[in-house]
Protein backbone atom coordinates (compact mmCIF):
# COMPACT_ATOMS: atom_id res chain seq x y z
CA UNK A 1 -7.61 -0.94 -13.90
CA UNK A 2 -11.13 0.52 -13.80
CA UNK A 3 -12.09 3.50 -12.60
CA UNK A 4 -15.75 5.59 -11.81
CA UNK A 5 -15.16 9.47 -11.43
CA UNK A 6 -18.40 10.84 -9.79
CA UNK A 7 -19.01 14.92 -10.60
CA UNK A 8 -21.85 16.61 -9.99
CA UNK A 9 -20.76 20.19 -11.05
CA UNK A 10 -19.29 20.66 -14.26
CA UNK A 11 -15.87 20.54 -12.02
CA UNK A 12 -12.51 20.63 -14.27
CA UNK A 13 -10.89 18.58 -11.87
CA UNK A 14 -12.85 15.39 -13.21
CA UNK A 15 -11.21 16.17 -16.75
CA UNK A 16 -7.89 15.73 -15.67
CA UNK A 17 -8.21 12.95 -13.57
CA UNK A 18 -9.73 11.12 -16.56
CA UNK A 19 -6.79 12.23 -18.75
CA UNK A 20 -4.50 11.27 -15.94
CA UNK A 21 -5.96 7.99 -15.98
CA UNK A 22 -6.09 7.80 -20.01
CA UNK A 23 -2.16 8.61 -20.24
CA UNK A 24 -2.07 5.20 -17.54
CA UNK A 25 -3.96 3.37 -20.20
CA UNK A 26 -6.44 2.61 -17.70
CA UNK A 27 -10.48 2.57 -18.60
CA UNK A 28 -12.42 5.45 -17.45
CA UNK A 29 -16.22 5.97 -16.83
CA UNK A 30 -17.36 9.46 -15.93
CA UNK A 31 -21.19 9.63 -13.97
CA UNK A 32 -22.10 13.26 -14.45
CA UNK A 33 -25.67 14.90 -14.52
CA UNK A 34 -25.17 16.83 -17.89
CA UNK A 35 -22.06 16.18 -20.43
CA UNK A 36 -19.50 18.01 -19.00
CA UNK A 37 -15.45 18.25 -19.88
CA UNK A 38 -14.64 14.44 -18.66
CA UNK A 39 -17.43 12.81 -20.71
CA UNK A 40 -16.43 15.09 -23.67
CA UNK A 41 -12.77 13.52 -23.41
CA UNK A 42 -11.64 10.77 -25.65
CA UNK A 43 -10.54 9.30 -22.92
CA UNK A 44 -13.92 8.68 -21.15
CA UNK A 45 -14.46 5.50 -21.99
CA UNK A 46 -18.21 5.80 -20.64
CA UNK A 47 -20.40 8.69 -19.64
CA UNK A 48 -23.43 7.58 -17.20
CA UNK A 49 -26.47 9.69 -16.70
CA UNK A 50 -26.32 10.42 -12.82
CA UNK A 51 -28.69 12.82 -10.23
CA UNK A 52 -27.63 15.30 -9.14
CA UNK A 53 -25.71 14.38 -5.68
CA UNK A 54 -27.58 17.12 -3.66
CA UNK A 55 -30.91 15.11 -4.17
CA UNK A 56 -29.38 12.72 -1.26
CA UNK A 57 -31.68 10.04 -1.76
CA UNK A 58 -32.13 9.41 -5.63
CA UNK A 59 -27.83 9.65 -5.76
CA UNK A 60 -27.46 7.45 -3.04
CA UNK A 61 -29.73 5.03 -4.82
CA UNK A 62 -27.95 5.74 -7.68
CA UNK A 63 -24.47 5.02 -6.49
CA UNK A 64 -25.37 2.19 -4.67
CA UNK A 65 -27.08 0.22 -7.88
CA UNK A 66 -23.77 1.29 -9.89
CA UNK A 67 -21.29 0.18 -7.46
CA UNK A 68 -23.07 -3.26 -6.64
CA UNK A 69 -22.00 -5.30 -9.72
CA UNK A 70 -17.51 -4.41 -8.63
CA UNK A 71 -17.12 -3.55 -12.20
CA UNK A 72 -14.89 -0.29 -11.55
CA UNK A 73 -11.22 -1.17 -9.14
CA UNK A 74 -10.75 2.72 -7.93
CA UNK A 75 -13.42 5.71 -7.66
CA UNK A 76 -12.95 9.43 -7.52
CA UNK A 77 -14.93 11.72 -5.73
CA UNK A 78 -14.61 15.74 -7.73
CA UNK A 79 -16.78 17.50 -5.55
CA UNK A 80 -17.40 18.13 -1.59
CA UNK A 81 -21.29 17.41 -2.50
CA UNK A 82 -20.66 14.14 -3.40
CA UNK A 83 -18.25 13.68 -0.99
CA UNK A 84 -20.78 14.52 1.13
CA UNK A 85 -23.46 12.04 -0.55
CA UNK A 86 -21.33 9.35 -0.67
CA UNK A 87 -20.27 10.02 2.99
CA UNK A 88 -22.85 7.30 4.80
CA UNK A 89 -22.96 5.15 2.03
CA UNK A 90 -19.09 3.58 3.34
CA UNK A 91 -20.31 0.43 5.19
CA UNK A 92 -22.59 -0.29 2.14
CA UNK A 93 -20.39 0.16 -0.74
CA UNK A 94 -18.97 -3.71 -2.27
CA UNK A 95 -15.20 -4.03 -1.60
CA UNK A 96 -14.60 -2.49 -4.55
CA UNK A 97 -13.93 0.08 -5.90
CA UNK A 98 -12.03 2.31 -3.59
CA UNK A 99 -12.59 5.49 -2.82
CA UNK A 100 -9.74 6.73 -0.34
CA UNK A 101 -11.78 8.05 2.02
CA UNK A 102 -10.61 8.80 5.30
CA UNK A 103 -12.22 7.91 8.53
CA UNK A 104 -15.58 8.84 9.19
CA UNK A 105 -15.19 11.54 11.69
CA UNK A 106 -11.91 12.76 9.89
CA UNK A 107 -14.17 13.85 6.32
CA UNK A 108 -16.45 15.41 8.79
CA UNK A 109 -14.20 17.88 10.40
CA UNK A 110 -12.44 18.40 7.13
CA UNK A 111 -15.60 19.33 5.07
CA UNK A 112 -16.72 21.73 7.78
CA UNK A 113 -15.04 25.45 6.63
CA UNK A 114 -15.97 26.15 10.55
CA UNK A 115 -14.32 23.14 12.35
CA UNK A 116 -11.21 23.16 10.06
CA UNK A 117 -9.77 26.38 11.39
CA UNK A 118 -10.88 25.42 14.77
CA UNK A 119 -8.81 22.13 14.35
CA UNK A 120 -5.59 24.21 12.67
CA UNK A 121 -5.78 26.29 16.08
CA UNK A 122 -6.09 23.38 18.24
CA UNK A 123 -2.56 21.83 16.54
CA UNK A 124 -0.84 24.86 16.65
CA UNK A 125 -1.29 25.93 12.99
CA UNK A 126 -2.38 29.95 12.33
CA UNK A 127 -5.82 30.04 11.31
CA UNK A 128 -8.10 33.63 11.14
CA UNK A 129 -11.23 34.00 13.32
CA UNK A 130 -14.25 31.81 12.19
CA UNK A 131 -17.54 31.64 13.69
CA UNK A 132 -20.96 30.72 12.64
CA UNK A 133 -23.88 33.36 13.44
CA UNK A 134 -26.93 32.08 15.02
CA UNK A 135 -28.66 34.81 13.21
CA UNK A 136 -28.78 37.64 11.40
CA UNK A 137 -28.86 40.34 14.60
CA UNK A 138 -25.58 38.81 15.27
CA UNK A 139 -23.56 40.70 12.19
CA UNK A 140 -23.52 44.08 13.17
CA UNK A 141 -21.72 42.51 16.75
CA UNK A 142 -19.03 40.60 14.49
CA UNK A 143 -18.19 43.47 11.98
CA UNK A 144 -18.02 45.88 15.16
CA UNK A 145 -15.46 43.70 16.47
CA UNK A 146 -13.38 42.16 13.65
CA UNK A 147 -13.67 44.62 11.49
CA UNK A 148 -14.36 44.83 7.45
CA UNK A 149 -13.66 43.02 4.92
CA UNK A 150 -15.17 40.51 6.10
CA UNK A 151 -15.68 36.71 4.33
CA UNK A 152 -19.38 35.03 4.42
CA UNK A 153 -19.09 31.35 2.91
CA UNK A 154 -21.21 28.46 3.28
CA UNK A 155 -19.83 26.04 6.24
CA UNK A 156 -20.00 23.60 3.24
CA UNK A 157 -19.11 23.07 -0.76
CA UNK A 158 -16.34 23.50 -2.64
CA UNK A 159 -15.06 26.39 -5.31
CA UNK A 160 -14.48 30.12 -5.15
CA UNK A 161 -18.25 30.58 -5.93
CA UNK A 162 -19.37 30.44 -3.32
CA UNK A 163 -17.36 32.60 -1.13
CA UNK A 164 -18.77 36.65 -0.96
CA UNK A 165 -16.49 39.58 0.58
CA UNK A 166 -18.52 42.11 2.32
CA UNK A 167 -16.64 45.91 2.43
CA UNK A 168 -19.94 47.48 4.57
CA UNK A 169 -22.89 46.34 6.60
CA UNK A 170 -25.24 46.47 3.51
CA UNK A 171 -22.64 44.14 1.57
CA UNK A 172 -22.49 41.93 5.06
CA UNK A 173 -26.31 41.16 5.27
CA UNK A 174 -27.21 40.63 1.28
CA UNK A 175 -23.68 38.21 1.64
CA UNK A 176 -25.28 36.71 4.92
CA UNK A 177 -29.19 36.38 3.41
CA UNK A 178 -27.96 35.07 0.09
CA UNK A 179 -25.30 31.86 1.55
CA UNK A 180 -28.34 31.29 4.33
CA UNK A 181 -30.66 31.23 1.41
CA UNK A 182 -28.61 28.69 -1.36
CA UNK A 183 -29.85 25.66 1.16
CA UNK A 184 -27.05 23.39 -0.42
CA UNK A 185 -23.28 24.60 0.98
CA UNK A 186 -24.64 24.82 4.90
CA UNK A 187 -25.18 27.34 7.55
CA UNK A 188 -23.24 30.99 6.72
CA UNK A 189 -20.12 31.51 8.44
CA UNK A 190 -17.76 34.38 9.16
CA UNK A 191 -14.33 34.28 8.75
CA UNK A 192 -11.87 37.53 9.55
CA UNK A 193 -9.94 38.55 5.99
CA UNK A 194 -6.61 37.99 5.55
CA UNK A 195 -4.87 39.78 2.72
CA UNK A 196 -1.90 38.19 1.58
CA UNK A 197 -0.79 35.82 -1.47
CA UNK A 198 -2.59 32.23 -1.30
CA UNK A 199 -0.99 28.95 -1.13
CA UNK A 200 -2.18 25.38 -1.68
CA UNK A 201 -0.81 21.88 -0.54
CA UNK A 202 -1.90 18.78 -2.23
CA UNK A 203 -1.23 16.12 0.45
CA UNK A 204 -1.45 11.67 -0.27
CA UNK A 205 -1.67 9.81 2.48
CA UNK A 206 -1.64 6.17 3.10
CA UNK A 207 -3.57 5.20 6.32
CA UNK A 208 -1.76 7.89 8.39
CA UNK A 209 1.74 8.06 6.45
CA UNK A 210 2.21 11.00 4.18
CA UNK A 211 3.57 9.85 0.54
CA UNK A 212 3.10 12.65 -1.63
CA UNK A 213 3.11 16.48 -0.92
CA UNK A 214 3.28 19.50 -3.25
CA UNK A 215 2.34 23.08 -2.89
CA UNK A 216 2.05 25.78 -5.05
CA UNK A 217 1.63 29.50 -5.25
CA UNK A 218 -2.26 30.68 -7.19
CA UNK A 219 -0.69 33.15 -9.06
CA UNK A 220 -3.72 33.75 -10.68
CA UNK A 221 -7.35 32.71 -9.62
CA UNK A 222 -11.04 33.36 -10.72
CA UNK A 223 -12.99 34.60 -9.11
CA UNK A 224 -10.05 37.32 -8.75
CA UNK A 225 -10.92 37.80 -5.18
CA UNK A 226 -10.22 33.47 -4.37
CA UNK A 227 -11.27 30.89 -5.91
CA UNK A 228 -9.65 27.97 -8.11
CA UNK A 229 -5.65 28.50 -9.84
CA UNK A 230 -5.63 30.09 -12.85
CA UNK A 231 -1.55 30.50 -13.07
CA UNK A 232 0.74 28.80 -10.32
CA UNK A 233 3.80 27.82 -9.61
CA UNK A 234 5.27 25.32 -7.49
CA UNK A 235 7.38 26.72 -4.24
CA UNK A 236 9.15 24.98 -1.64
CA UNK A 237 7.74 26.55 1.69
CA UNK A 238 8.71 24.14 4.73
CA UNK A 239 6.58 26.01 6.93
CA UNK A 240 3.73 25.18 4.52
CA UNK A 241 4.28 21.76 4.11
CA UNK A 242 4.99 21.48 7.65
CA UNK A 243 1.64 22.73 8.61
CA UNK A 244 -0.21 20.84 5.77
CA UNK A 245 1.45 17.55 7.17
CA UNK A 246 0.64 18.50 10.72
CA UNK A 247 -3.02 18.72 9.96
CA UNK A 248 -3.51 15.88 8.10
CA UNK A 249 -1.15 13.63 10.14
CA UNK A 250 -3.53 14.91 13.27
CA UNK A 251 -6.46 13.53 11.23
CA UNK A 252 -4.98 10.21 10.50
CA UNK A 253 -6.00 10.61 7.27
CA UNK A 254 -6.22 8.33 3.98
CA UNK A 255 -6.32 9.16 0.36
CA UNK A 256 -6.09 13.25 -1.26
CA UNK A 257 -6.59 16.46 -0.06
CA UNK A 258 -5.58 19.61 -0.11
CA UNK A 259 -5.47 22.90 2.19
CA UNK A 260 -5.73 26.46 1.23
CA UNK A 261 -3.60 29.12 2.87
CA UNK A 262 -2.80 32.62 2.74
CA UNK A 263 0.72 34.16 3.70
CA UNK A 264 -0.67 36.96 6.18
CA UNK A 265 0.82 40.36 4.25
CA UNK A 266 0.77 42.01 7.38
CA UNK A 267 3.11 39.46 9.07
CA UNK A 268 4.27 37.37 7.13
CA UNK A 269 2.62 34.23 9.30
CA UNK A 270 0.96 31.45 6.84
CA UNK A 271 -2.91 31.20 8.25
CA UNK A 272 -5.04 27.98 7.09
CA UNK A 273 -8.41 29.37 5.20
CA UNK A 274 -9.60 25.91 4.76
CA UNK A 275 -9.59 21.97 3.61
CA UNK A 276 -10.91 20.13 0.72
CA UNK A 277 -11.09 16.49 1.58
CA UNK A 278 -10.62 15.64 -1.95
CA UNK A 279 -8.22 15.59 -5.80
CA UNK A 280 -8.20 19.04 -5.85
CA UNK A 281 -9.13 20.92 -9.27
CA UNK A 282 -5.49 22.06 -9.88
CA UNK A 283 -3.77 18.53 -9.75
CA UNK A 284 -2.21 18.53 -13.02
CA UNK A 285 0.44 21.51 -11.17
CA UNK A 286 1.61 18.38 -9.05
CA UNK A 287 1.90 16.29 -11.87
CA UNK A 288 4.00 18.48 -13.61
CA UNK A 289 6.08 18.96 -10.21
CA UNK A 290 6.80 15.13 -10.16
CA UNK A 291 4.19 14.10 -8.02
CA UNK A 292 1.69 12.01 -9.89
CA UNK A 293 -0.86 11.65 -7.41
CA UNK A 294 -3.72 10.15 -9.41
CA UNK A 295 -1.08 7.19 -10.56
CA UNK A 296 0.29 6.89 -6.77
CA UNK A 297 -3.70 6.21 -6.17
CA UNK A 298 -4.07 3.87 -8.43
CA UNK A 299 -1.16 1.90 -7.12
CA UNK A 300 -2.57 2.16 -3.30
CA UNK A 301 -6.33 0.91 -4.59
CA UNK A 302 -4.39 -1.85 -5.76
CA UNK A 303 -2.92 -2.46 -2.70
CA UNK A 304 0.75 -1.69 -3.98
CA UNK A 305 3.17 -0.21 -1.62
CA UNK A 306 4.10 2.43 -2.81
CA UNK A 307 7.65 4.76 -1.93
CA UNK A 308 6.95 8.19 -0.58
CA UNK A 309 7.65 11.25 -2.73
CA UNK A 310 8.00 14.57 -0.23
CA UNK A 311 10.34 16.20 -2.71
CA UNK A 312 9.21 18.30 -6.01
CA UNK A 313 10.76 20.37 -8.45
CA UNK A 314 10.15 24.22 -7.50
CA UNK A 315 9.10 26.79 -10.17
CA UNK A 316 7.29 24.74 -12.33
CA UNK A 317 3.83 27.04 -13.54
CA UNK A 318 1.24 25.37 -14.95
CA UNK A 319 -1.46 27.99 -16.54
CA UNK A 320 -5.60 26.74 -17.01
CA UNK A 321 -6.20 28.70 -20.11
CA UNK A 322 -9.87 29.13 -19.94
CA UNK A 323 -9.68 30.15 -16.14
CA UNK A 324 -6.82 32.30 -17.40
CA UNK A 325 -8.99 33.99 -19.60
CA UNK A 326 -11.92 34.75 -16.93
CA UNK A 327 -9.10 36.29 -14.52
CA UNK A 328 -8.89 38.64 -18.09
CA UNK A 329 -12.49 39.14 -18.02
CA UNK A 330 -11.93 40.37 -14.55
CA UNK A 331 -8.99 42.46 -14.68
CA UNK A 332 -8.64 43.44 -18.05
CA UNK A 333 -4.77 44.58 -17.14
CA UNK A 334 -3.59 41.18 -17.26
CA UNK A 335 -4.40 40.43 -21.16
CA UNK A 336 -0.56 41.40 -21.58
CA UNK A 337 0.72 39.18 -19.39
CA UNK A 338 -2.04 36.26 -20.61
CA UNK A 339 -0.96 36.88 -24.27
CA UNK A 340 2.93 36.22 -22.97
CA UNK A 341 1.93 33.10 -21.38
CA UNK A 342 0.68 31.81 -24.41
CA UNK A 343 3.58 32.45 -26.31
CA UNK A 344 5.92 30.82 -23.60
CA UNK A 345 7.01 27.36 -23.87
CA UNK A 346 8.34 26.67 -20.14
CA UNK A 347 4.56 27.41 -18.89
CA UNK A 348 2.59 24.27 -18.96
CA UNK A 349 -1.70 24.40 -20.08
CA UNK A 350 -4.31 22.19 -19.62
CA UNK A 351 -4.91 22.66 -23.09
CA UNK A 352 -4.30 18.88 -24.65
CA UNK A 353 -3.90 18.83 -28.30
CA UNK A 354 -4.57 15.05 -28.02
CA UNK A 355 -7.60 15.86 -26.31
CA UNK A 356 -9.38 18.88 -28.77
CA UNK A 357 -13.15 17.25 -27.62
CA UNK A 358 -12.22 18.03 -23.75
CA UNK A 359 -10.61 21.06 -24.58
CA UNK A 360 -14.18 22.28 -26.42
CA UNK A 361 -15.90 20.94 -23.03
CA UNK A 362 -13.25 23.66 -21.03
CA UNK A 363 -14.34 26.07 -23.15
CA UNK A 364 -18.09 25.81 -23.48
CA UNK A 365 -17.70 25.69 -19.43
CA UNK A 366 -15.73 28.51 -19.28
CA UNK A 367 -18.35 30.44 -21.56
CA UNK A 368 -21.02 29.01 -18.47
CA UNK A 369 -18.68 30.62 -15.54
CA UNK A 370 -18.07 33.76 -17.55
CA UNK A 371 -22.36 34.19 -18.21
CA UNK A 372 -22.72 32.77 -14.56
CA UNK A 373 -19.93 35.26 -12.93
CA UNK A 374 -21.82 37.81 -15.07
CA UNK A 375 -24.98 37.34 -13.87
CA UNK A 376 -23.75 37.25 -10.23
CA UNK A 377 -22.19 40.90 -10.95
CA UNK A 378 -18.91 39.47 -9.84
CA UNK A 379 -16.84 41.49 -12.18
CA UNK A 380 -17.68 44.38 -10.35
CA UNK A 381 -19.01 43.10 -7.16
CA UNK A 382 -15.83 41.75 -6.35
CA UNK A 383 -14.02 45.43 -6.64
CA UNK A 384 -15.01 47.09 -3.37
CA UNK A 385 -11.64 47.49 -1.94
CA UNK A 386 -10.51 43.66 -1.47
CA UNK A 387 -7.57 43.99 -4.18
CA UNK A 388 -8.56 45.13 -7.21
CA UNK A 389 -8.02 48.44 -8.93
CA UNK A 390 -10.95 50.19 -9.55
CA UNK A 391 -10.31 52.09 -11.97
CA UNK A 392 -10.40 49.37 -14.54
CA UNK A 393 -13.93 49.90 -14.73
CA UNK A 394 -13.81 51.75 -18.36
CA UNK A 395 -11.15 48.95 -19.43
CA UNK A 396 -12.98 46.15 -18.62
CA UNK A 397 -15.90 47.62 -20.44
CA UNK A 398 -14.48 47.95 -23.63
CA UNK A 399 -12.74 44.59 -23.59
CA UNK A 400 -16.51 43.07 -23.15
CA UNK A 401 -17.56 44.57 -25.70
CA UNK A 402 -14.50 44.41 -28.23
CA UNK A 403 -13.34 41.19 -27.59
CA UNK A 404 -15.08 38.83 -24.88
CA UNK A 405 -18.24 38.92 -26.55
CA UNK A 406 -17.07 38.07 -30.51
CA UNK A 407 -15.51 35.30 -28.88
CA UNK A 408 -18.00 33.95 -27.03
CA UNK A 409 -20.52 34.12 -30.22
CA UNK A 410 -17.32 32.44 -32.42
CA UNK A 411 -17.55 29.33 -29.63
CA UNK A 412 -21.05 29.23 -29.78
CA UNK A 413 -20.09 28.65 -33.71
CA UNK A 414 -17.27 26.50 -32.82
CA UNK A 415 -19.87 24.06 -30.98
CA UNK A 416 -22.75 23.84 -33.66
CA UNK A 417 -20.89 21.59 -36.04
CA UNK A 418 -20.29 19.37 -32.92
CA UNK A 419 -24.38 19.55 -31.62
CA UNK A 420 -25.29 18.97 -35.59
CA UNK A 421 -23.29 15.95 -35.80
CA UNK A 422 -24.82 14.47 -32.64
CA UNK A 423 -28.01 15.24 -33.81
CA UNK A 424 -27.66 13.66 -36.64
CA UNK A 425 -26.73 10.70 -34.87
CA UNK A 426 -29.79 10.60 -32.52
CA UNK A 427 -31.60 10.80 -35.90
CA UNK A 428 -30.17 7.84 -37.70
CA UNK A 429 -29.95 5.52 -34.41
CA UNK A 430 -33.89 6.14 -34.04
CA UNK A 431 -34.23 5.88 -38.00
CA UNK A 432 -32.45 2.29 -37.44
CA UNK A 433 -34.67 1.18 -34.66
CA UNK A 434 -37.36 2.03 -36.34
CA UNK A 435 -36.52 -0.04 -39.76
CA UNK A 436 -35.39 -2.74 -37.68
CA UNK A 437 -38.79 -2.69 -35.28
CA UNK A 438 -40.95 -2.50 -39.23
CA UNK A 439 -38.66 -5.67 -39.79
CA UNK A 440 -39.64 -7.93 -37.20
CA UNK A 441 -43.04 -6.69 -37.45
CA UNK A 442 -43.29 -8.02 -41.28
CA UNK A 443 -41.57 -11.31 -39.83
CA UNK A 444 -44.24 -11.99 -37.61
């Protein structure tokens, strides 16, 4: 089988679903705007030179020219912006390859973070207050009534990124101006904050029927405040899965997802934060669970039927070591418990010694999330009373200085022998073009 994974933002999740596919033996083609983890993997067969997808027009071109010849049998989708790109394109794509998607007015309630939770209510599934201000004067009304912390997110796009926590008004209106002013994740919206652990369900369905469910428990996450798993561990929560199944059932949906939830500490009640219509970025803790969903969709692209697995093995942590060592970065208490985890054969990585060229692309990413998260003052930012000790301030200071920073000038090391060589390449391809162009010129 042949398959096209489209990313557009140096996502992780595209790495393992090209390993996933590499273990299958199937061939793999990665269309990415820079290299990223997946083309870096020696199981990416291909790497294509793509736009980025939120120039709408030059990646729908794009798509559309690289789908037309039917070389590829399944495609994957890694990010809600192309998702979102590819989301008109459906009545001109060629039969193949698949993509999964759901129907058309299904993807649009699911990639909206405002209509989601208004769906959840609507089915009887807990979901916090969400609203979308029509403008700014409207903040002061909202905090006076909900409350702070409050969460300001963009009603669109997908990782923890995105997502500010506001403790006062000041925090409330630079959240608000700065998600109105990004331009591509949507209009700002307000959501009430629920403190609690969080919970995700990967769901498969097949034209309405669930086959394949698995939920876990995001031990750890970066950013620290929510964002993607950087420890979890599978749990077996009917209540969850019953929710997760009621949603998606409701949507009549086809293909992966998955839906976020927190377990309400003040109650106890599971609330839905929001849905990714999508493989989500942590699929390798399924996998290891027993529930292979990039295999079970390659069997349904090939129009297999395929038997329905709703039960997983329970306790099973997986750990994404380069995530793992950003939640570090963050809370400098948890370098203990990282170290442990290393040393621990039951926990699971994403680190693939078969794989040392995508493991160097986790890394050098990691080093961009870590500058990035810097830049963004998120290491402190993200300490104004929503969960994290303050006073490992001093801590997280020294472990900057003593230890983040040697190793992020030792990777910069790491990847020069890796640049030189390609260099080098580039050098002697254009070297042999060039002898060979002086060749036919003497012909003549």
């Amino acid at each position: 089988m042949r398959a096209i994974v489209l990313e557009d933002q140096n996502y992780t999740a595209a790495l393992s679903i090209v390993r996933a596919l590499g273990a299958l033996r199937h061939t793999v083609a990665v269309a990415a705007p820079w290299p990223t983890p997946a083309t870096l993997s020696r199981w990416c067969g291909e790497a294509i030179v793509a736009p980025w997808a939120r120039d709408r027009a030059r990646y729908r071109d794009f798509v559309l020219s690289l789908l037309a010849a039917g070389a590829y049998d399944i495609g994957f989708a890694c990010t809600d912006t192309v998702v979102e790109a590819i989301f008109d394109l459906r009545t001109e794509f060629p039969p193949r390859p698949d993509f999964l998607l759901p129907p058309h007015e299904s993807l649009a309630i699911a990639l909206s973070k405002l209509s989601a939770p208004q769906l959840a209510a609507g089915l009887g599934v807990p979901a916090p207050r969400t609203m979308a201000p029509c403008s700014a004067d409207e903040l002061e009304v909202v905090a006076k009534e909900w409350g702070f912390p409050l969460v300001v997110k963009g009603e669109t796009g997908s990782g923890g990124g995105h997502v500010r926590y506001a403790a006062h008004m000041d925090d409330l209106r630079r959240a608000y101006q700065e998600t109105a002013a990004s331009g591509h994740i949507g209009r700002p919206i307000l959501q009430e904050f629920v403190p609690g652990e969080v919970y995700l369900t990967h769901v498969l369905y097949n034209h309405g029927e669930l086959v394949g469910i698995c939920s876990h428990l995001k031990e750890r996450h970066f950013p620290v405040t929510g964002g993607v798993t950087a420890r979890g561990r599978t749990v077996r929560e009917p209540q969850l899965d019953e929710y997760a199944a009621r949603i998606f059932s409701g949507l009549r949906w086809h293909g992966p997802a998955k839906a976020d939830f927190v377990r309400d500490a003040r109650d106890g009640v599971f609330k839905l934060m929001e849905l990714d219509p999508r493989i989500s970025a942590s699929i390798d803790i399924p996998q290891a669970a027993g529930v292979d969903m990039v295999e079970m969709s390659c069997r349904m692209a090939a129009g297999e039927r395929i038997e329905p697995r709703l039960s997983y093995a329970p306790g099973v942590r997986v750990r994404y070591v380069c995530r793992d060592a950003l939640c570090v970065a963050a809370r400098p208490s948890l370098v203990g418990s990282f170290l442990l985890d290393s040393l621990n054969p039951r926990i699971r990585s994403d680190f693939d010694w078969g794989d040392m060229r995508g493991n160097l692309g986790l890394m050098w990413r990691a080093k961009w999330a870590f500058e990035s998260a810097w830049a963004k003052d998120q290491f402190t930012a993200t300490r104004r009373g929503i969960g994290v000790p303050a006073h490992e301030s001093a801590l997280r200071g020294g472990l900057h200085r003593a230890v983040l920073m040697p190793m992020l000038v030792a990777l910069r090391a790491a990847v020069l022998p890796y640049r030189a060589a390609r260099l080098v390449r580039q050098r002697t391809r254009r070297r042999l073009r060039g002898t060979a162009t002086r060749r036919v010129g003497a012909a003549k």
